[in-house]
C-alpha atoms as a PDB file:
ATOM      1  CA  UNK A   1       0.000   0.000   0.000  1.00  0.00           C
ATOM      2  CA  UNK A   2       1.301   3.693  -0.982  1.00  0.00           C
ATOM      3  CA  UNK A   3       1.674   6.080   1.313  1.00  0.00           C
ATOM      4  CA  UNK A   4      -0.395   9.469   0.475  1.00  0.00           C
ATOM      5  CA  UNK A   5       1.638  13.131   1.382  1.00  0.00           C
ATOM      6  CA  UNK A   6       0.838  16.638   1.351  1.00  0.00           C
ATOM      7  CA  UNK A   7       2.864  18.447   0.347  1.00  0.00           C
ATOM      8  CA  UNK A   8       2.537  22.438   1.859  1.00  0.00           C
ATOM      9  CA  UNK A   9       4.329  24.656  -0.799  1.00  0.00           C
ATOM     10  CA  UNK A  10       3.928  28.221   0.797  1.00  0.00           C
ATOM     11  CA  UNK A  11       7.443  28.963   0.425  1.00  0.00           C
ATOM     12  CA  UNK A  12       9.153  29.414  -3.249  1.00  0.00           C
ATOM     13  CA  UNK A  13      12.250  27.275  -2.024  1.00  0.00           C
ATOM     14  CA  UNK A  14      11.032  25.379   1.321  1.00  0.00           C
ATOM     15  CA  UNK A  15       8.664  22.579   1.675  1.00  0.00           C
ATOM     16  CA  UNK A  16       7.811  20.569   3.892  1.00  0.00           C
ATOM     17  CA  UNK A  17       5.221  17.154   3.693  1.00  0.00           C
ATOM     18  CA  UNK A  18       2.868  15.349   6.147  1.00  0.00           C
ATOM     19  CA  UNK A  19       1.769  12.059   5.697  1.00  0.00           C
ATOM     20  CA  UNK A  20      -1.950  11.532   5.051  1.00  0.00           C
ATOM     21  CA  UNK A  21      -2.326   8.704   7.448  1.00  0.00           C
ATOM     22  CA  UNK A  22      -6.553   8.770   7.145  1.00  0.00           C
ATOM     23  CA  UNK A  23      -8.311  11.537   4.670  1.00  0.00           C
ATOM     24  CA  UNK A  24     -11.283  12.581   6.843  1.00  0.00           C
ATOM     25  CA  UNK A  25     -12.684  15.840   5.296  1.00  0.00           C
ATOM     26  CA  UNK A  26     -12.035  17.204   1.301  1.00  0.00           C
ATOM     27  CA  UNK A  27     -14.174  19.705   0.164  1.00  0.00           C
ATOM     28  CA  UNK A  28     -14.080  23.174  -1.666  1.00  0.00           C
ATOM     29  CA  UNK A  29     -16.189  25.830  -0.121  1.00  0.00           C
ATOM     30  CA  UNK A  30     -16.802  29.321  -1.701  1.00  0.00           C
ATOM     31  CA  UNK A  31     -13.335  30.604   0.112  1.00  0.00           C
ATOM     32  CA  UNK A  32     -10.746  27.813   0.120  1.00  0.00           C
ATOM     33  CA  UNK A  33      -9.932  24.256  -0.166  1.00  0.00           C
ATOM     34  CA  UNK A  34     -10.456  22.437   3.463  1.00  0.00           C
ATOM     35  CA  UNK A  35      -9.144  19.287   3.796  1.00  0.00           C
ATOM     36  CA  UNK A  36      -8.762  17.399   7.750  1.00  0.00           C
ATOM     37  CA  UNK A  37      -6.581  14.333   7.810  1.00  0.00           C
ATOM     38  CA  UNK A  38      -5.028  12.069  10.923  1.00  0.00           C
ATOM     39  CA  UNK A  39      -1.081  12.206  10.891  1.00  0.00           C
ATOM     40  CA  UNK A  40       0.736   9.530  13.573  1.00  0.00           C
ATOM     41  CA  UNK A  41       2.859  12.362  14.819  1.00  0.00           C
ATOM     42  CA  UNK A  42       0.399  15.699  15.083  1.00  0.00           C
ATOM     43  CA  UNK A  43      -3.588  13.936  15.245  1.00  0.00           C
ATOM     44  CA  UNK A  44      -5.884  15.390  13.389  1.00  0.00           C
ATOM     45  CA  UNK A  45      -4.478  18.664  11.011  1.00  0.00           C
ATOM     46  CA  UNK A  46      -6.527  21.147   8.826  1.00  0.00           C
ATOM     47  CA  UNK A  47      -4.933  22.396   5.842  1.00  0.00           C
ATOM     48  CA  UNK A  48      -6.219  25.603   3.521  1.00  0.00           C
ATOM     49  CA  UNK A  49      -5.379  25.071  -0.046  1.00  0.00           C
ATOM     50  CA  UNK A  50      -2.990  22.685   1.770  1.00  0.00           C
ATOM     51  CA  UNK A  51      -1.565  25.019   3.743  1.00  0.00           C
ATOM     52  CA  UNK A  52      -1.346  24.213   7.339  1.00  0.00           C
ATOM     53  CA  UNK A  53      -3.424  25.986   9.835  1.00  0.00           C
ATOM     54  CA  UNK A  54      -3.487  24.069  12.704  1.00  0.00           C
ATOM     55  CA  UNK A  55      -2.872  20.453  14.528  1.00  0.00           C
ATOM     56  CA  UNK A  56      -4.831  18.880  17.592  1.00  0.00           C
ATOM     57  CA  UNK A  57      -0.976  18.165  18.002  1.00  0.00           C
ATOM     58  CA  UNK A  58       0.601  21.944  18.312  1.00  0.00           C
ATOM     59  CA  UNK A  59      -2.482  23.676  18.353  1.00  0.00           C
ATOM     60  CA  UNK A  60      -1.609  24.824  21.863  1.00  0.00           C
ATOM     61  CA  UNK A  61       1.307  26.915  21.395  1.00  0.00           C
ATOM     62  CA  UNK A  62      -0.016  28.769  19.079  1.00  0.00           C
ATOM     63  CA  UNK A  63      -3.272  29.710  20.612  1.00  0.00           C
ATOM     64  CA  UNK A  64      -1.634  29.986  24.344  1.00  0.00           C
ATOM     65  CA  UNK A  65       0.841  32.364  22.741  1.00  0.00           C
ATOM     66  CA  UNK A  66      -1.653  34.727  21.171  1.00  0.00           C
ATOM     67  CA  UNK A  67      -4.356  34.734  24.085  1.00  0.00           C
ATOM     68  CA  UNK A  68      -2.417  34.839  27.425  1.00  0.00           C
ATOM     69  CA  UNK A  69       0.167  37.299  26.244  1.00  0.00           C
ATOM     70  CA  UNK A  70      -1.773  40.371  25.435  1.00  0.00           C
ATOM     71  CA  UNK A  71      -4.682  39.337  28.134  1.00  0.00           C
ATOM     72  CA  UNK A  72      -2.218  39.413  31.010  1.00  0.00           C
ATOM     73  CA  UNK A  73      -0.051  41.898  30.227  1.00  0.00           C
ATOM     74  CA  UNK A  74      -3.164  43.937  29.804  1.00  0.00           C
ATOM     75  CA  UNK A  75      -4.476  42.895  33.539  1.00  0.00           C
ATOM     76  CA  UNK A  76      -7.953  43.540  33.477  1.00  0.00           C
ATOM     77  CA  UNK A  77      -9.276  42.762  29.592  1.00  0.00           C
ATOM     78  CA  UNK A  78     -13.404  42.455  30.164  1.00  0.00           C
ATOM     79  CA  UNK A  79     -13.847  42.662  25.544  1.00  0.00           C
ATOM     80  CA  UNK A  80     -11.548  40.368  23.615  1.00  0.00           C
ATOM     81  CA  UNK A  81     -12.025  40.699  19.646  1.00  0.00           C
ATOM     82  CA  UNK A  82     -10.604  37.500  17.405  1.00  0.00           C
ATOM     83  CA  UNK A  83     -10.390  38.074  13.818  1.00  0.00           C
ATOM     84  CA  UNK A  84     -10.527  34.573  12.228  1.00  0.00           C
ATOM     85  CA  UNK A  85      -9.787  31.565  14.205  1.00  0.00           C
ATOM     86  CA  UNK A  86     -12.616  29.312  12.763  1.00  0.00           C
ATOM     87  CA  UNK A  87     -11.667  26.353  14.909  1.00  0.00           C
ATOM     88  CA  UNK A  88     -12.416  27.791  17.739  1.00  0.00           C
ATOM     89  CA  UNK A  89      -9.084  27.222  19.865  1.00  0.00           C
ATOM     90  CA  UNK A  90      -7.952  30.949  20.432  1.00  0.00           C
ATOM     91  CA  UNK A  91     -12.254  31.496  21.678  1.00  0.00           C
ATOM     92  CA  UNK A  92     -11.052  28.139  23.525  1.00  0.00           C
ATOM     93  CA  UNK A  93      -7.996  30.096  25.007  1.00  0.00           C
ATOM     94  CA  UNK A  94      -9.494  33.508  25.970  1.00  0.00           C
ATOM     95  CA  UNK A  95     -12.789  31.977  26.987  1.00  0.00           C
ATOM     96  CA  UNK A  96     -10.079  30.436  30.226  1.00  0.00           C
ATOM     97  CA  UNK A  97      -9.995  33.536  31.397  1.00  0.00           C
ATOM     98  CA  UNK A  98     -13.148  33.855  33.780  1.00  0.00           C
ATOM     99  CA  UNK A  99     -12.436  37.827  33.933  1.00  0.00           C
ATOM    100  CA  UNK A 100     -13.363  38.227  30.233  1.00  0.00           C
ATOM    101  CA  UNK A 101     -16.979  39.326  29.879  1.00  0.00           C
ATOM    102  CA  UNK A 102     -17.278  39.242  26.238  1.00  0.00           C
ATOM    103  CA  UNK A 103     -15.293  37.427  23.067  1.00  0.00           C
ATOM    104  CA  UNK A 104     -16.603  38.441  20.037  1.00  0.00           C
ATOM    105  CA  UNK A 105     -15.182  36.206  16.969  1.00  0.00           C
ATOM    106  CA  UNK A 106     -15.476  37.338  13.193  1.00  0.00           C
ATOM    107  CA  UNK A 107     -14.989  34.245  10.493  1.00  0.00           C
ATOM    108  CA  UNK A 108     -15.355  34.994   7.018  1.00  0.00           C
ATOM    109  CA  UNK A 109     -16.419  30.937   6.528  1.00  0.00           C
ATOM    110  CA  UNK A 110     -19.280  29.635   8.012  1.00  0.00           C
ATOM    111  CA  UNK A 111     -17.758  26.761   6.505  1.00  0.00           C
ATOM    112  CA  UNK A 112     -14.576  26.460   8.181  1.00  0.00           C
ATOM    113  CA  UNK A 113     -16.822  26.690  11.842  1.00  0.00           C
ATOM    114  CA  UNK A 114     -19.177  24.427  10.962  1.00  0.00           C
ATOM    115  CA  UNK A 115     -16.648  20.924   9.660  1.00  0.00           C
ATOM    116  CA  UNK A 116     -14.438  22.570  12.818  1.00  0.00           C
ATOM    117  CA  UNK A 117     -17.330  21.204  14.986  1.00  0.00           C
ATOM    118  CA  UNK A 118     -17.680  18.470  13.209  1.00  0.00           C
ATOM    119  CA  UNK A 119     -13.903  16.924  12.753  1.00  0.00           C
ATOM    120  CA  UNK A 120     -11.838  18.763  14.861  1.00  0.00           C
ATOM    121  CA  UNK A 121     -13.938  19.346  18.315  1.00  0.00           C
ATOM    122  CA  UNK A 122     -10.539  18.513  20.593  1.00  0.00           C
ATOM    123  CA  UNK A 123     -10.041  22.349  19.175  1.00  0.00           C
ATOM    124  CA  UNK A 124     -12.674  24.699  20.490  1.00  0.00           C
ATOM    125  CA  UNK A 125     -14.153  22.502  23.694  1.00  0.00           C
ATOM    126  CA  UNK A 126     -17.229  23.746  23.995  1.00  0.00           C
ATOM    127  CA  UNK A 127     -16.123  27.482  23.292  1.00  0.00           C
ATOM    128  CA  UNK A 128     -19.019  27.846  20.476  1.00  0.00           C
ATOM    129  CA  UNK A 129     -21.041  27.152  23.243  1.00  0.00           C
ATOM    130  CA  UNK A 130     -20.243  29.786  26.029  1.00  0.00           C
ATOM    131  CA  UNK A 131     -22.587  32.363  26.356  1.00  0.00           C
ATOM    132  CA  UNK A 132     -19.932  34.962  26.131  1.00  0.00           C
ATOM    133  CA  UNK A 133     -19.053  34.405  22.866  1.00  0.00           C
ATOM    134  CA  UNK A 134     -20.674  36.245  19.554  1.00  0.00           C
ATOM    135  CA  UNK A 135     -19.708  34.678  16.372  1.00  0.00           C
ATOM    136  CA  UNK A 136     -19.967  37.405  13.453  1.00  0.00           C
ATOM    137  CA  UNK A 137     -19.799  35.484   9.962  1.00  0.00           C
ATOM    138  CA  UNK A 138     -18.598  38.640   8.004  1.00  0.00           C
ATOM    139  CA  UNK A 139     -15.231  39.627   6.319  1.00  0.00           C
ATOM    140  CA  UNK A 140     -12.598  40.956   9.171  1.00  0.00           C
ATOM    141  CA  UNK A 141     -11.586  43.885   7.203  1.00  0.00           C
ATOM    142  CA  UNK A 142     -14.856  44.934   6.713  1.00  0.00           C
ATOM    143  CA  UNK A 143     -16.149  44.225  10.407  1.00  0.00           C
ATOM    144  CA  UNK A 144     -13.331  46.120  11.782  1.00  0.00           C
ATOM    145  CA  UNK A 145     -14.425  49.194   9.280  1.00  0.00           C
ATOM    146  CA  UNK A 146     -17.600  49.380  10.306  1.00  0.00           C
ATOM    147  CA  UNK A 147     -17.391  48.305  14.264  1.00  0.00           C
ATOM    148  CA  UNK A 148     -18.107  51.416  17.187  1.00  0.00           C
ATOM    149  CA  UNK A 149     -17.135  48.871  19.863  1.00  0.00           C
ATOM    150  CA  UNK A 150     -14.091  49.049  21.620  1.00  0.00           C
ATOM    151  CA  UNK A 151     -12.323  46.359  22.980  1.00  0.00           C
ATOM    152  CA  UNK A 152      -9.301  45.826  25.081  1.00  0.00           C
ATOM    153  CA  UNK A 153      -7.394  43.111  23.368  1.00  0.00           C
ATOM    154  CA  UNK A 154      -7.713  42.348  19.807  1.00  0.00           C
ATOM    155  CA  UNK A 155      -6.291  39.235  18.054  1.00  0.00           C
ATOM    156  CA  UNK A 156      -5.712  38.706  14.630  1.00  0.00           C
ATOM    157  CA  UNK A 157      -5.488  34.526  13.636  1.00  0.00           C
ATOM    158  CA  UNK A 158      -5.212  35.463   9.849  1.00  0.00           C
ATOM    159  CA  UNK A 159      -4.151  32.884   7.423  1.00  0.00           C
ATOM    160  CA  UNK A 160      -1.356  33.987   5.651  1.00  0.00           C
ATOM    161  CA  UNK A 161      -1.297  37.350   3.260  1.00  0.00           C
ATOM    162  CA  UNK A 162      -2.266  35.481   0.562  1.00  0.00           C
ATOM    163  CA  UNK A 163      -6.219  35.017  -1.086  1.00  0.00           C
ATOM    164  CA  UNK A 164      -8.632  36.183   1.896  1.00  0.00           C
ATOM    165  CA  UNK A 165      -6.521  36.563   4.907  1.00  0.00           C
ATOM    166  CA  UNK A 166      -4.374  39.232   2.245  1.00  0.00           C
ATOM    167  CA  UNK A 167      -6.764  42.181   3.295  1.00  0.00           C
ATOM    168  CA  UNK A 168      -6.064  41.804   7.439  1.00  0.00           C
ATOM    169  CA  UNK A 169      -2.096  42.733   6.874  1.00  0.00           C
ATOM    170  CA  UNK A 170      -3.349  45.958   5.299  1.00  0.00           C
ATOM    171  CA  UNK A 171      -2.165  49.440   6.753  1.00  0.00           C
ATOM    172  CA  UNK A 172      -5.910  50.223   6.239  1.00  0.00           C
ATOM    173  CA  UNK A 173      -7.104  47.499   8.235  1.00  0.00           C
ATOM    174  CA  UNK A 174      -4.590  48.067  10.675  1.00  0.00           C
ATOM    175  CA  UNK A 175      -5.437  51.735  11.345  1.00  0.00           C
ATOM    176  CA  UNK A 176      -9.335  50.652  11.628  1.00  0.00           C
ATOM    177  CA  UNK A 177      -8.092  48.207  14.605  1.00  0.00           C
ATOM    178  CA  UNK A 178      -6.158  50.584  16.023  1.00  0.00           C
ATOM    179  CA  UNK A 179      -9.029  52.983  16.411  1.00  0.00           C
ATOM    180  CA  UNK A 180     -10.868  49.869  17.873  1.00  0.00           C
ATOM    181  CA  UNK A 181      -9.002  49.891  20.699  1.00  0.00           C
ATOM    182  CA  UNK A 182      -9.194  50.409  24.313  1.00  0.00           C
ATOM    183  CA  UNK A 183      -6.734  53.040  25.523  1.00  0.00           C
ATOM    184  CA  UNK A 184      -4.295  50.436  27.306  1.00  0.00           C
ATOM    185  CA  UNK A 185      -5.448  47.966  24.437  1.00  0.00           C
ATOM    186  CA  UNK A 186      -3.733  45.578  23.134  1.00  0.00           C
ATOM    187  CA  UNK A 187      -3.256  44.111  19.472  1.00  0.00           C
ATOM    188  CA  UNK A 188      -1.362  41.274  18.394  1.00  0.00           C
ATOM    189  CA  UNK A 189      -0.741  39.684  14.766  1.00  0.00           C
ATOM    190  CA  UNK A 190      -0.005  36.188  13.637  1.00  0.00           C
ATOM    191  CA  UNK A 191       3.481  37.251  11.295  1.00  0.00           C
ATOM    192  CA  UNK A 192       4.431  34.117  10.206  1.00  0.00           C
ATOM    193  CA  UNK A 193       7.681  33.008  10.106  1.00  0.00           C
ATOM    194  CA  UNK A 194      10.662  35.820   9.530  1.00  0.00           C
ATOM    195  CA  UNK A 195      13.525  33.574   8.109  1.00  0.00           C
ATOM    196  CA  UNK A 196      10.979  32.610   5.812  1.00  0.00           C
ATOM    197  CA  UNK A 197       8.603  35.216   5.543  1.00  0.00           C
ATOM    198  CA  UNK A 198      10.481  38.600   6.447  1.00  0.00           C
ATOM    199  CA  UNK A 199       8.552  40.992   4.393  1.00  0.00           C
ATOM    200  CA  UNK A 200       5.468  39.862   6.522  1.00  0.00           C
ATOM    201  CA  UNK A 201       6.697  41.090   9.738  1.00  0.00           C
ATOM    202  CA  UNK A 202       8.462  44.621   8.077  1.00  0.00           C
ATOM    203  CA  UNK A 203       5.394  45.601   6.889  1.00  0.00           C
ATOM    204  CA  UNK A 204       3.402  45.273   9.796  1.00  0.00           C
ATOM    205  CA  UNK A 205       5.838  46.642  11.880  1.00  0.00           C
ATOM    206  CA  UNK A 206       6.077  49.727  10.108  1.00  0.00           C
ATOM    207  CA  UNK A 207       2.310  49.990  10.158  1.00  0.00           C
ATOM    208  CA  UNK A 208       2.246  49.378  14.195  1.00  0.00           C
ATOM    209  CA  UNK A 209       5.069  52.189  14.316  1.00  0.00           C
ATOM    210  CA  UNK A 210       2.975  54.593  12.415  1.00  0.00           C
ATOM    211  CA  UNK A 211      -0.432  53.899  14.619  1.00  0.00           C
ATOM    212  CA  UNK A 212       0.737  52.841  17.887  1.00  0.00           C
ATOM    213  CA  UNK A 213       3.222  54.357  20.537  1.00  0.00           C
ATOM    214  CA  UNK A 214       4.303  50.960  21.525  1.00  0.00           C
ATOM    215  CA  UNK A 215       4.847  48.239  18.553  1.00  0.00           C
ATOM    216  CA  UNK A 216       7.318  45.433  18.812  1.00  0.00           C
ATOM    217  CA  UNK A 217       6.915  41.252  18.413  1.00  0.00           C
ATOM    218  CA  UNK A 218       7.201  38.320  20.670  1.00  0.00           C
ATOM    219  CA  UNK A 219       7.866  34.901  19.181  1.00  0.00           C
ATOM    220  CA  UNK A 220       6.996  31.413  19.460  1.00  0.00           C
ATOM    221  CA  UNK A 221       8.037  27.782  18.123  1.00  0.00           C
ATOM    222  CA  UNK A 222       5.314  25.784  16.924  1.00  0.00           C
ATOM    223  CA  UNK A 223       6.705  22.659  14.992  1.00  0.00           C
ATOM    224  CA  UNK A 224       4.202  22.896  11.836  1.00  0.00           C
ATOM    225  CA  UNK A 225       4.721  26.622  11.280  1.00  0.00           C
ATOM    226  CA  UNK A 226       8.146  25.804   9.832  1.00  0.00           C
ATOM    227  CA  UNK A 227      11.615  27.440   9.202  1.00  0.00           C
ATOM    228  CA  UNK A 228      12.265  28.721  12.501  1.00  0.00           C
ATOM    229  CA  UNK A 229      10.101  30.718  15.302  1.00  0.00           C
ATOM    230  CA  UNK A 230       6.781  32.608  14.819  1.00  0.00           C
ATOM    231  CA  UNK A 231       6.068  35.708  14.996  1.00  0.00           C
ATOM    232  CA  UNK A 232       3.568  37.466  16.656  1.00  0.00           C
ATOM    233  CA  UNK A 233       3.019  41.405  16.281  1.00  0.00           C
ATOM    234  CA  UNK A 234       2.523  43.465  18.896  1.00  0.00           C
ATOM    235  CA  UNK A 235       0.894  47.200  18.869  1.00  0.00           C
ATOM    236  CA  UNK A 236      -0.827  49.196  21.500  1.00  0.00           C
ATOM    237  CA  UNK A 237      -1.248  52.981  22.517  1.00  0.00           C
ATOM    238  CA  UNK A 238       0.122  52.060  26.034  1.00  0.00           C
ATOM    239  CA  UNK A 239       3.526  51.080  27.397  1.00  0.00           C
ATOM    240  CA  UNK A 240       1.844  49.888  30.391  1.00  0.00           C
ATOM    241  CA  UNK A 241       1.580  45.837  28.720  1.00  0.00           C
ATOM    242  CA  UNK A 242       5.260  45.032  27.561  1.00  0.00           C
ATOM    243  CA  UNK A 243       6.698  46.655  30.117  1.00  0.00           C
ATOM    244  CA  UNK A 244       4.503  44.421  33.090  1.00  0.00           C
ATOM    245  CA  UNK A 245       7.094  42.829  35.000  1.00  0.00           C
ATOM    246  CA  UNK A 246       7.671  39.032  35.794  1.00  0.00           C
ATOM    247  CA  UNK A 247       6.135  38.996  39.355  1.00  0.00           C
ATOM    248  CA  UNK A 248       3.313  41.114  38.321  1.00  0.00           C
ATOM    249  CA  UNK A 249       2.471  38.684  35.096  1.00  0.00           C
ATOM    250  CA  UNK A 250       2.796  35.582  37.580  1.00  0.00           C
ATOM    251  CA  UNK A 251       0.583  37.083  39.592  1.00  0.00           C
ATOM    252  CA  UNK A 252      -2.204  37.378  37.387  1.00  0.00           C
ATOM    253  CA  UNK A 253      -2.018  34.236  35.948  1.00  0.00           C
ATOM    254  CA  UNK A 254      -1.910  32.103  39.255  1.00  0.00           C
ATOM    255  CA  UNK A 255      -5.277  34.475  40.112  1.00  0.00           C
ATOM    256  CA  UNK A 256      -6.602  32.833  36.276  1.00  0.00           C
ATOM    257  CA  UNK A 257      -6.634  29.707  37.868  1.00  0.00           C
ATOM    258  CA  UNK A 258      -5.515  27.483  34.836  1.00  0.00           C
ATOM    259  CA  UNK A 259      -2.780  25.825  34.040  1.00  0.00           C
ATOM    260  CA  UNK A 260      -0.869  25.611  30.124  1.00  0.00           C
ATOM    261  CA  UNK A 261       0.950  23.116  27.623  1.00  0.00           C
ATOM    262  CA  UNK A 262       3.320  25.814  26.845  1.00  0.00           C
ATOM    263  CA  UNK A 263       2.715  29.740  28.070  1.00  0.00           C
ATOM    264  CA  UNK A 264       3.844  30.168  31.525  1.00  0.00           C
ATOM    265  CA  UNK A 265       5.207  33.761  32.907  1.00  0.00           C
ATOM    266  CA  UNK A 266       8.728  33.253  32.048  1.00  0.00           C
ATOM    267  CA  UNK A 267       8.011  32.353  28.699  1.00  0.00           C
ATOM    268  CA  UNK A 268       5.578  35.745  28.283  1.00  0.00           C
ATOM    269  CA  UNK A 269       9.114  37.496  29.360  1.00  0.00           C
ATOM    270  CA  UNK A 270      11.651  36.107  27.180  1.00  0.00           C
ATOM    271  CA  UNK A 271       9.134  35.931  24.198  1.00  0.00           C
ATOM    272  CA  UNK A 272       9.920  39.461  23.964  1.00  0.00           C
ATOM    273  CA  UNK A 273      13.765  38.823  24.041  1.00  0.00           C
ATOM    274  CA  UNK A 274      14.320  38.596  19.965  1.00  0.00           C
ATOM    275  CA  UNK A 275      17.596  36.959  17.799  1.00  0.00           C
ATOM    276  CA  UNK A 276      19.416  39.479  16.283  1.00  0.00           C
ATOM    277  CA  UNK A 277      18.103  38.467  12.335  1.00  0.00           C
ATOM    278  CA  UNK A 278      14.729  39.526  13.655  1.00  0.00           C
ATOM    279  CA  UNK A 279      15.487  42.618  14.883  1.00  0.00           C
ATOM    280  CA  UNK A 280      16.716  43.610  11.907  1.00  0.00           C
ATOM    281  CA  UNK A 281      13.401  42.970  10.150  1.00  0.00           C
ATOM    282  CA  UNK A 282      12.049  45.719  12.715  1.00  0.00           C
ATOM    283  CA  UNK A 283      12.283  49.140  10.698  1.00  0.00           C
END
């Protein structure tokens, strides 16, 4: 019997290939190609266009790193915005925090929620369910245009700048986001990967500089976002967040009450602590 690979060709001179152990979803919807297939090493993984997005494997790192960060270092979020995240696991994330009042989650694919129900459930938990969360099926970019709410940490879980996702790395989106925010509010980006994807984190930062008086990045390692670490913009109008210091940060999070795969407060530090090739990518 023949093994079946995918093969995830984002990158014009990396690859890298998963092995289709069991195909369990394969369909086209009006957006994107969704496929959800077991692999031995990472359990269940969705692919865009065969692109990955996420793992029941890695899934954690990711969504720890993109919840807890801005929430504690922000110290007393109550409105939590998510731009994307279909599969639920950054709602999953946030919803942990009992101090949150209100996540409100914008999807442009009613598809991608409803099969994330369906085939990939270890994701979300139950967060579709908790009465604190609003799902808005609607275009990011255009939600954030159009929104009068304010909120106090805002998280973009954007596919990459390519097809749909290519409108949330806009300077125009960005500025609407900005205005979005809470005065000590917080917004963070999914950037990719810099050694592979450089450009990606340049632009943004230049936006963030141009909008916010604090913008830097943190960065993460998740094993299926290949080529090195992630990273993960960082804007707000406040110092007050990156500069939270270590005992402060523990403090808050034993007071959440939860424990993590991955984020803990020394990792929230030295997240911020960035190799020298990625600083330079920082105009």
């Amino acid at each position: 019997m023949s093994e079946t690979w995918i093969t995830e060709k984002l990158h014009a001179h990396y690859a890298q290939s998963l092995r289709v152990d069991e195909m369990l979803y394969d369909s086209k919807t009006e957006h994107q190609r969704l496929k959800v297939f077991q692999n031995g090493q990472f359990g269940r993984i969705l692919t865009l266009d065969d692109v990955v997005q996420t793992t029941e494997g890695d899934n954690f790192i990711y969504h720890e790193m993109l919840t807890h960060v801005p929430i504690l270092a922000h110290g007393n979020a109550k409105r939590v915005l998510i731009i994307g995240g279909g599969d639920g696991g950054m709602a999953r994330e946030a919803l942990r925090h009992q101090s949150v009042e209100h996540v409100t989650m914008v999807e442009i694919d009613a598809g991608v929620v409803d099969f994330s129900k369906e085939y990939l459930p270890m994701l979300s938990q139950g967060a579709f369910d908790d009465p604190r969360l609003t799902l808005v099926i609607n275009d990011g970019a255009a939600f954030m245009r159009d929104t009068q709410d304010k909120f106090d940490v805002i998280i973009v879980d954007s596919t990459d700048p390519i097809g749909p996702g290519e409108v949330l790395f806009t300077d125009t989106f960005y500025g609407h986001a900005a205005r979005a925010l809470t005065e000590e509010g917080i917004i963070v980006t999914q950037n990719g990967v810099p050694f592979m994807q450089g450009d990606e984190l340049t632009n943004t930062m230049r936006a963030f500089q141009a909008l916010f008086s604090d913008a830097s990045c943190y960065i993460a390692s998740i094993p299926t976002y290949a080529g090195g670490p992630m990273a993960f913009g960082w804007g707000s109008h406040s110092a007050k967040g990156r500069d939270v210091d270590l005992a402060t940060v523990q403090a808050r999070f034993a007071a959440a009450g939860f424990e993590c795969d991955y984020y803990n407060p020394e990792i929230h530090k030295a997240a911020f602590a960035l190799p020298g090739y990625v600083k330079k990518l920082i105009p």
